[in-house]
Protein backbone atom coordinates (compact mmCIF):
# COMPACT_ATOMS: atom_id res chain seq x y z
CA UNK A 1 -66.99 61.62 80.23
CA UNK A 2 -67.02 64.30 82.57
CA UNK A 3 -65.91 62.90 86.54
CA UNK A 4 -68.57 64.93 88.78
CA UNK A 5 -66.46 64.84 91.77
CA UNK A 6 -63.31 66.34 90.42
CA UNK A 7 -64.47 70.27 89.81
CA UNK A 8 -63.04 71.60 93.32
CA UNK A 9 -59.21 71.84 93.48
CA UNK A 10 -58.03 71.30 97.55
CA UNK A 11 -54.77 71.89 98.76
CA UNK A 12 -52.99 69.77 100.66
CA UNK A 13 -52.23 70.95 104.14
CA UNK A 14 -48.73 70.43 105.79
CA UNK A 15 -48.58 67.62 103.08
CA UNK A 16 -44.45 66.55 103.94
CA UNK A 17 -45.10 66.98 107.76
CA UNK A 18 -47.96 64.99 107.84
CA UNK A 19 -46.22 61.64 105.81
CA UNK A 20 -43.19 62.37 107.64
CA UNK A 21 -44.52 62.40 110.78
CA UNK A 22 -46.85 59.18 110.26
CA UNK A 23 -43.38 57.60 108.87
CA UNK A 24 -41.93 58.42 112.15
CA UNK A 25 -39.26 60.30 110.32
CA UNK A 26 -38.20 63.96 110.48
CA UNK A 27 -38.14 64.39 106.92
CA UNK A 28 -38.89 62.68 103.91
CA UNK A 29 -35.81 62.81 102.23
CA UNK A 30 -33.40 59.26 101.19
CA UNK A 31 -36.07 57.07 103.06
CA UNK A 32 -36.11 53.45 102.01
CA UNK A 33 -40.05 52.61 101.13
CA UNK A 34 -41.92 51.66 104.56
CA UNK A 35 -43.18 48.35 104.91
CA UNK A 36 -46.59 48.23 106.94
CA UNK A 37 -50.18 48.31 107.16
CA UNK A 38 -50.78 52.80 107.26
CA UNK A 39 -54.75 54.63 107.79
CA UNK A 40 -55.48 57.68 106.87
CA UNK A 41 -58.58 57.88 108.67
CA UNK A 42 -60.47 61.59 106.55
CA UNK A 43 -59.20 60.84 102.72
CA UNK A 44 -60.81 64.20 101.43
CA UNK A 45 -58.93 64.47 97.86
CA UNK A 46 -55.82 62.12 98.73
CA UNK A 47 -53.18 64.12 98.89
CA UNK A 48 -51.83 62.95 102.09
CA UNK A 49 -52.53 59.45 100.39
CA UNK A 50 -50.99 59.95 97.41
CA UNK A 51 -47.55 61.42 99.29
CA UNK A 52 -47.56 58.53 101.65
CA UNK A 53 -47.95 55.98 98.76
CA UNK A 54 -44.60 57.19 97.26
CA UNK A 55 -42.87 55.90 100.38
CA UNK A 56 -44.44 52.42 101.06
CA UNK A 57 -43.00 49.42 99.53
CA UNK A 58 -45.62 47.19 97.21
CA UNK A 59 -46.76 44.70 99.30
CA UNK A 60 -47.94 48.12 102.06
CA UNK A 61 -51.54 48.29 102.50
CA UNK A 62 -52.99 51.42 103.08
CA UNK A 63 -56.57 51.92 104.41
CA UNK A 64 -58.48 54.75 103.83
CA UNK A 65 -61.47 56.29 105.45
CA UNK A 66 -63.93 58.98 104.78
CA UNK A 67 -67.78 60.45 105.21
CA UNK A 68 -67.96 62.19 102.34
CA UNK A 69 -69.24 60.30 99.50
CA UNK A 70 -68.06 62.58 96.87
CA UNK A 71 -64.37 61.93 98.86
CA UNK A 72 -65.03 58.19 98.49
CA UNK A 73 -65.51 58.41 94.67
CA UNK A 74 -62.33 60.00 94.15
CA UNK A 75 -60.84 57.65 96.85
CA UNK A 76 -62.39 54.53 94.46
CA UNK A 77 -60.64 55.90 91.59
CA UNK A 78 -57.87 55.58 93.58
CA UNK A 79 -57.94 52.34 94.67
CA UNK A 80 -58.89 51.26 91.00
CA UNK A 81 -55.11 52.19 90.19
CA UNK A 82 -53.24 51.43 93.23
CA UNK A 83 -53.92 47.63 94.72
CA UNK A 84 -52.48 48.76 98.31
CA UNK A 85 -55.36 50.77 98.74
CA UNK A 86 -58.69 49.46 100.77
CA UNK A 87 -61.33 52.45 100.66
CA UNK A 88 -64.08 52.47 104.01
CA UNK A 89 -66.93 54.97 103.55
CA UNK A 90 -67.41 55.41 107.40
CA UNK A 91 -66.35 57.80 110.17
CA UNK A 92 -62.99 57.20 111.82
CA UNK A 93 -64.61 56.98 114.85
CA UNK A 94 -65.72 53.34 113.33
CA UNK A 95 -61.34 52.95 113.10
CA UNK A 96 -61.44 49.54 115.49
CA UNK A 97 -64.26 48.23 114.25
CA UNK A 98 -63.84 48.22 110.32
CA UNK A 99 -59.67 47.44 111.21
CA UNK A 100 -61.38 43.92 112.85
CA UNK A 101 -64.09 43.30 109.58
CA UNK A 102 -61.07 43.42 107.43
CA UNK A 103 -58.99 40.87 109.73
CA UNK A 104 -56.04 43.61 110.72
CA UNK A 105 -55.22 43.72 114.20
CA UNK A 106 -52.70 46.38 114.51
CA UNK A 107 -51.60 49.03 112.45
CA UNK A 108 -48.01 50.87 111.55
CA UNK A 109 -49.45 54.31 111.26
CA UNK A 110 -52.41 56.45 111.12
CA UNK A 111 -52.90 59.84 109.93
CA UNK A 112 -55.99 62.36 110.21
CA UNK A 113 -56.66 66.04 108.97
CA UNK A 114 -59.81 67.17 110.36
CA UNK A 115 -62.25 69.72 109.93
CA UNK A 116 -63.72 70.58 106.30
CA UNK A 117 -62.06 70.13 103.02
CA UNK A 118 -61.44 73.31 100.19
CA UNK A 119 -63.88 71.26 98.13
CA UNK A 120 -66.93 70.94 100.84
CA UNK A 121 -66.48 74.94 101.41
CA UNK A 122 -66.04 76.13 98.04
CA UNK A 123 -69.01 73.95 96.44
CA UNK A 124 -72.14 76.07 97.42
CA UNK A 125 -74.14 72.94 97.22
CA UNK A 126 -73.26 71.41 100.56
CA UNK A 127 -73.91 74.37 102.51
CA UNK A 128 -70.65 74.66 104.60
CA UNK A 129 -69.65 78.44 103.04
CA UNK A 130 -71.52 81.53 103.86
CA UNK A 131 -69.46 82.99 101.21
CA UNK A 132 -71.87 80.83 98.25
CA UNK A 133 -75.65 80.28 98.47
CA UNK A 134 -77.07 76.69 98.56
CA UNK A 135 -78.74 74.42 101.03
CA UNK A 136 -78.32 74.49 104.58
CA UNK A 137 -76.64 71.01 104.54
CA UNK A 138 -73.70 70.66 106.31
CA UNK A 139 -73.37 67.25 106.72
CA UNK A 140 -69.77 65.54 105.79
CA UNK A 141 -72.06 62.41 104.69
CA UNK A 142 -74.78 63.55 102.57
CA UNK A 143 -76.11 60.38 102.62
CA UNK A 144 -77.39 59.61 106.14
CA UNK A 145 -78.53 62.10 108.78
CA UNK A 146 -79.94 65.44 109.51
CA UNK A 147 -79.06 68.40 107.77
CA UNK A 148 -78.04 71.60 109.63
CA UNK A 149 -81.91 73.24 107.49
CA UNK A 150 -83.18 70.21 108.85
CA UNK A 151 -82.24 70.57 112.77
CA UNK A 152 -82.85 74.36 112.74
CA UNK A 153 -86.54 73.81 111.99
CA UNK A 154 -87.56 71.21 115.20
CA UNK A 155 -84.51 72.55 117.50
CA UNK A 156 -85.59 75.20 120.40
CA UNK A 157 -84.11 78.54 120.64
CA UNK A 158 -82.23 77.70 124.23
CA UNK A 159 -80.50 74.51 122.66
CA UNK A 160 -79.61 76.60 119.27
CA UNK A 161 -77.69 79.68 121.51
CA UNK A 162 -76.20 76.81 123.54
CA UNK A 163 -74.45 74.79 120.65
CA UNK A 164 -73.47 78.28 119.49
CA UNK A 165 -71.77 79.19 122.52
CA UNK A 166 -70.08 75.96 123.17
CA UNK A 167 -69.04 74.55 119.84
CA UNK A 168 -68.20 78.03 118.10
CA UNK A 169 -67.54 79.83 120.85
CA UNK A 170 -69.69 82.80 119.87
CA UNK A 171 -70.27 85.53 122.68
CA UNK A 172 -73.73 86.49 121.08
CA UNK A 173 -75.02 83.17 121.35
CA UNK A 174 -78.67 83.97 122.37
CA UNK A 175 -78.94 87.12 120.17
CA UNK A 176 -78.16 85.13 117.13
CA UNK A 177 -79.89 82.23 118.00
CA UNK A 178 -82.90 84.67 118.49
CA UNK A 179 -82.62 86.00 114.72
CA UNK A 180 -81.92 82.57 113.45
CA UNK A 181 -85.13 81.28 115.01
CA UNK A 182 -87.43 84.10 113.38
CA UNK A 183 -86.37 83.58 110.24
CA UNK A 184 -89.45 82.01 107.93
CA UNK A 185 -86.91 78.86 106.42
CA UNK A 186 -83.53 77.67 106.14
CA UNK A 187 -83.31 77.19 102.19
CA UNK A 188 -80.56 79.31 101.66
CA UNK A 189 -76.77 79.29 103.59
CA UNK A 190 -76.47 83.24 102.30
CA UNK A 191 -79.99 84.40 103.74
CA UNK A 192 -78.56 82.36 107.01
CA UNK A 193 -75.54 84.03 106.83
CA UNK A 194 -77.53 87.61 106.15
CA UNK A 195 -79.41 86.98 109.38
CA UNK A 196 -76.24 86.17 111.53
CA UNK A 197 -74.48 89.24 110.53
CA UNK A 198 -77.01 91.35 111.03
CA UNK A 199 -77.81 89.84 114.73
CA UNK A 200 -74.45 90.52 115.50
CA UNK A 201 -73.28 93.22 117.83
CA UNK A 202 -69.65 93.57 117.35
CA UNK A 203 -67.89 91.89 114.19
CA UNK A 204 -64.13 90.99 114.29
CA UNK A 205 -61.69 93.31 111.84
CA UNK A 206 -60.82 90.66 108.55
CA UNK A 207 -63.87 87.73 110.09
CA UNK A 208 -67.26 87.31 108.96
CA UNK A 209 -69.63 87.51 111.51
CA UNK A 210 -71.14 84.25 110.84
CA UNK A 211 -68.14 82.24 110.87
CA UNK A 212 -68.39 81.07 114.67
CA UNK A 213 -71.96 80.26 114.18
CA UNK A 214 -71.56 78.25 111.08
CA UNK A 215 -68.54 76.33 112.50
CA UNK A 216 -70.67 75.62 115.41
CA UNK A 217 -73.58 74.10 113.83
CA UNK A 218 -70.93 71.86 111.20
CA UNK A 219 -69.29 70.40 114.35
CA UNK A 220 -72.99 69.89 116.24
CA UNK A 221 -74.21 68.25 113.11
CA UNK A 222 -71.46 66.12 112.28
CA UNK A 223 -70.27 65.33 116.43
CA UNK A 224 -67.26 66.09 115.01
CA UNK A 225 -65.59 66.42 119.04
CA UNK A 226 -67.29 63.21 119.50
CA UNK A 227 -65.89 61.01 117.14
CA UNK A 228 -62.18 63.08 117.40
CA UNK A 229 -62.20 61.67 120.95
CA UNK A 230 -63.40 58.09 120.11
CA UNK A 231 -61.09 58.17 117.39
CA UNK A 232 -58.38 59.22 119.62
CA UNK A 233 -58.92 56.43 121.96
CA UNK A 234 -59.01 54.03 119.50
CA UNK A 235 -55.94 54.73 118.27
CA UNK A 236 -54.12 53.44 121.95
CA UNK A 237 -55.12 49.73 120.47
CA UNK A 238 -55.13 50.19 116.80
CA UNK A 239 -51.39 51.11 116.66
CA UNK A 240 -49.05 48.77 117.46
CA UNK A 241 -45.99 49.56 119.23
CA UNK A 242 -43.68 51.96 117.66
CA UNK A 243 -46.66 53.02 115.53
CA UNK A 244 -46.54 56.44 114.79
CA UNK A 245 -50.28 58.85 114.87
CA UNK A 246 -50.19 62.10 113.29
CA UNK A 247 -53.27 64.52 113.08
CA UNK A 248 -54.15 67.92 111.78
CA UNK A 249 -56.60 70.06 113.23
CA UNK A 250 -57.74 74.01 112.35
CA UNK A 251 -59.54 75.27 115.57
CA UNK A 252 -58.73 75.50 119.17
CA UNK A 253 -61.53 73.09 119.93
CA UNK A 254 -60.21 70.13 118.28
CA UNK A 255 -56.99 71.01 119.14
CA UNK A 256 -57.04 71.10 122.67
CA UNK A 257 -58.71 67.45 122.43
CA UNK A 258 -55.82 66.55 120.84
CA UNK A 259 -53.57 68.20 122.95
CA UNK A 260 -54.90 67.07 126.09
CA UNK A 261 -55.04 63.59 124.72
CA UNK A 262 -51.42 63.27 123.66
CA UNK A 263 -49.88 65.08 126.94
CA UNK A 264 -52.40 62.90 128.96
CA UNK A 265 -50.95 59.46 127.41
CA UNK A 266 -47.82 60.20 127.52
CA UNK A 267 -47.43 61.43 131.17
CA UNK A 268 -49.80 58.10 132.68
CA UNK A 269 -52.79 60.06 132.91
CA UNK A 270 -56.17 59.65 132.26
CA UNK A 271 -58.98 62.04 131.85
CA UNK A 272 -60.25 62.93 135.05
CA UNK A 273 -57.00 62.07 136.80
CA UNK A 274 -56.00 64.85 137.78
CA UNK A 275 -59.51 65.21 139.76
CA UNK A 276 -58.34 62.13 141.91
CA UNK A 277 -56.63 62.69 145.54
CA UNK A 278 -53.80 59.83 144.25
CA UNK A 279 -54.50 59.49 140.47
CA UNK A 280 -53.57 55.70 139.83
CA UNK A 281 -50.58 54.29 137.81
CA UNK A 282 -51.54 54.50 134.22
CA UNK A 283 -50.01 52.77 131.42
CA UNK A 284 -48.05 55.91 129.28
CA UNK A 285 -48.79 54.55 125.67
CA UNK A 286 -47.14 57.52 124.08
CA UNK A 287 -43.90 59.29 124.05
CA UNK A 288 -42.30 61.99 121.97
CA UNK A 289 -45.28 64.14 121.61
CA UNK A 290 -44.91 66.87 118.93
CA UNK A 291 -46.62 70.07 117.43
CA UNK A 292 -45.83 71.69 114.31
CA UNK A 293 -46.99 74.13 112.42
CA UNK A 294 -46.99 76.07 108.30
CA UNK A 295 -44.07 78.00 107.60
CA UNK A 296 -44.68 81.56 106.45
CA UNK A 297 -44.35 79.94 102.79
CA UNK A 298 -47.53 77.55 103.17
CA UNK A 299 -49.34 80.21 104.85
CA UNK A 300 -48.87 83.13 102.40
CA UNK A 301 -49.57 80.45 99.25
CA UNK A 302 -52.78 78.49 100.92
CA UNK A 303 -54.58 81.34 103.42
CA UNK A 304 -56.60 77.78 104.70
CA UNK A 305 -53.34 76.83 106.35
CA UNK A 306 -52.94 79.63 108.80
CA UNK A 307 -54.71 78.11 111.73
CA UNK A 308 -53.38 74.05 111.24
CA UNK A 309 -51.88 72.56 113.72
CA UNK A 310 -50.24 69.16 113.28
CA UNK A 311 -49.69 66.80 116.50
CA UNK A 312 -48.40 62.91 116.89
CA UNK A 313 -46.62 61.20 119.12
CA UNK A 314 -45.00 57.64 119.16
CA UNK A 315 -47.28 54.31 120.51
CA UNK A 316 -44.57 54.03 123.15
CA UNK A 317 -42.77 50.44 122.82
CA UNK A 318 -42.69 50.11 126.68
CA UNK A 319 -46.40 50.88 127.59
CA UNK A 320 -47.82 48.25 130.20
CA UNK A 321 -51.41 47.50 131.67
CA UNK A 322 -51.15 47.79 135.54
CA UNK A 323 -52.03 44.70 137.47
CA UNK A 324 -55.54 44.57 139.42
């Protein structure tokens, strides 16, 4: 029997830093297994999960998240040999919530890599690559929402250069989104892809031209900034103190969320603070804040990892709510 959601082979990102840093340790070597209750809140193919396992003792729980349903499968299979793990098909932006269905309070770590998997870009089918033809899809969860083929038909030319501009940064918003809009349908991510590069003006040396615009309309489609900042803030509760968060990101966008977030938390601050003539006391959940990145190594074997970055920080054992 053939297993359907196994073809695509994905390499692990930063795969030591990540555990280690989620472990609260600087590396992984003679560790004693970790006793706790760990997320990783975007599964993919489990090789964060897998590492991690290796270093919690057997009565650890570890609770694992993702949109993808082809990520859940393999995540089931996982679970089906490993008792500690507790599969949610749901967006970590649901982290509180689905932590309170399944009666835990408080967790001891939780690790994220966001963005798209090697799996989601090199399988045509689900539209993310403008490398291979399929759908226009896009959607981490095939099974609920609107595809990007979908949104491109209804959405107005304004609104198209504008998510563009602001979630891909593209310079040639409106003279893409012009092109995009003319085109007769959206059936095919190559013809897409055709119609972006040949919109636009000025291509970067070793980067498709379309590569801004398709990131853009992934993130839109997805609100992938939106749930990386209700994630984030979820996280303040979800870990209890001591509790270590660790996440991955691959563009500036996301990073500087997580950035911001991080240095924000860890200094007393609170977004829009710094806007304030006497910004108030603020409780500083998080200390120790931390960015690494792949060694030349990671980078010249896995071309993917060139643009990670990996951030975390401690849930600060000291943090206090200010009285009213």
């Amino acid at each position: 029997m053939t297993n359907d959601h196994a073809p695509f082979i994905h390499t692990t990102v930063l795969l030591h830093e990540m555990v280690a840093g989620v472990l609260g340790v600087s590396d992984l070597s003679d560790i004693s297994p970790q006793a706790g209750v760990y997320v990783d809140a975007t599964f993919g193919r489990g090789g964060h999960s897998r590492l991690l396992l290796d270093y919690l003792t057997a009565d650890s729980t570890l609770i694992v998240f993702d949109k993808d349903p082809q990520a859940i499968a393999v995540a089931d299979d996982l679970a089906k040999t490993d008792s500690r793990v507790v599969v949610v098909h749901d967006s970590f932006a649901s982290l509180n919530e689905n932590l309170a269905r399944l009666g835990i309070s408080q967790v001891s770590g939780i690790m994220a890599d966001l963005g798209v998997s090697s799996p989601q870009l090199d399988d045509g089918s689900r539209g993310f690559s403008f490398m291979k033809d399929g759908a226009v899809d896009m959607r981490m969860d095939t099974s609920r929402g609107q595809s990007v083929g979908q949104w491109l038909k209804v959405v107005d030319e304004e609104t198209l250069a504008n998510v563009l501009y602001e979630y891909g940064e593209e310079r040639h918003s409106r003279r893409i989104a012009r092109a995009i809009k003319a085109m007769e349908n959206y059936n095919s991510t190559l013809e897409l892809a055709k119609t972006i590069k040949q919109a636009h003006p000025a291509w970067q040396k070793g980067k498709h031209p379309a590569t801004q615009s398709f990131q853009a309309m992934r993130i839109f489609i997805n609100n992938e900034l939106g749930d990386v900042k209700d994630f984030l803030n979820q996280t303040l509760t979800a870990l209890k103190s001591g509790g270590q968060l660790a996440v991955i990101s691959f563009h500036s966008l996301e990073d500087r969320i997580i950035k911001q977030f991080l240095n924000n938390h860890s200094k007393g601050r609170h977004d829009g603070d710094d806007k304030l003539p006497i910004p108030p006391k603020r409780p500083k959940y998080f200390d120790r804040p931390y960015r690494i990145t792949p060694s030349d190594i990671e980078v010249r074997a896995n071309v993917r990892a060139r643009s990670a970055y990996l951030r975390g920080a401690r849930r600060n054992q000291t943090a206090f709510e200010p009285s009213n």
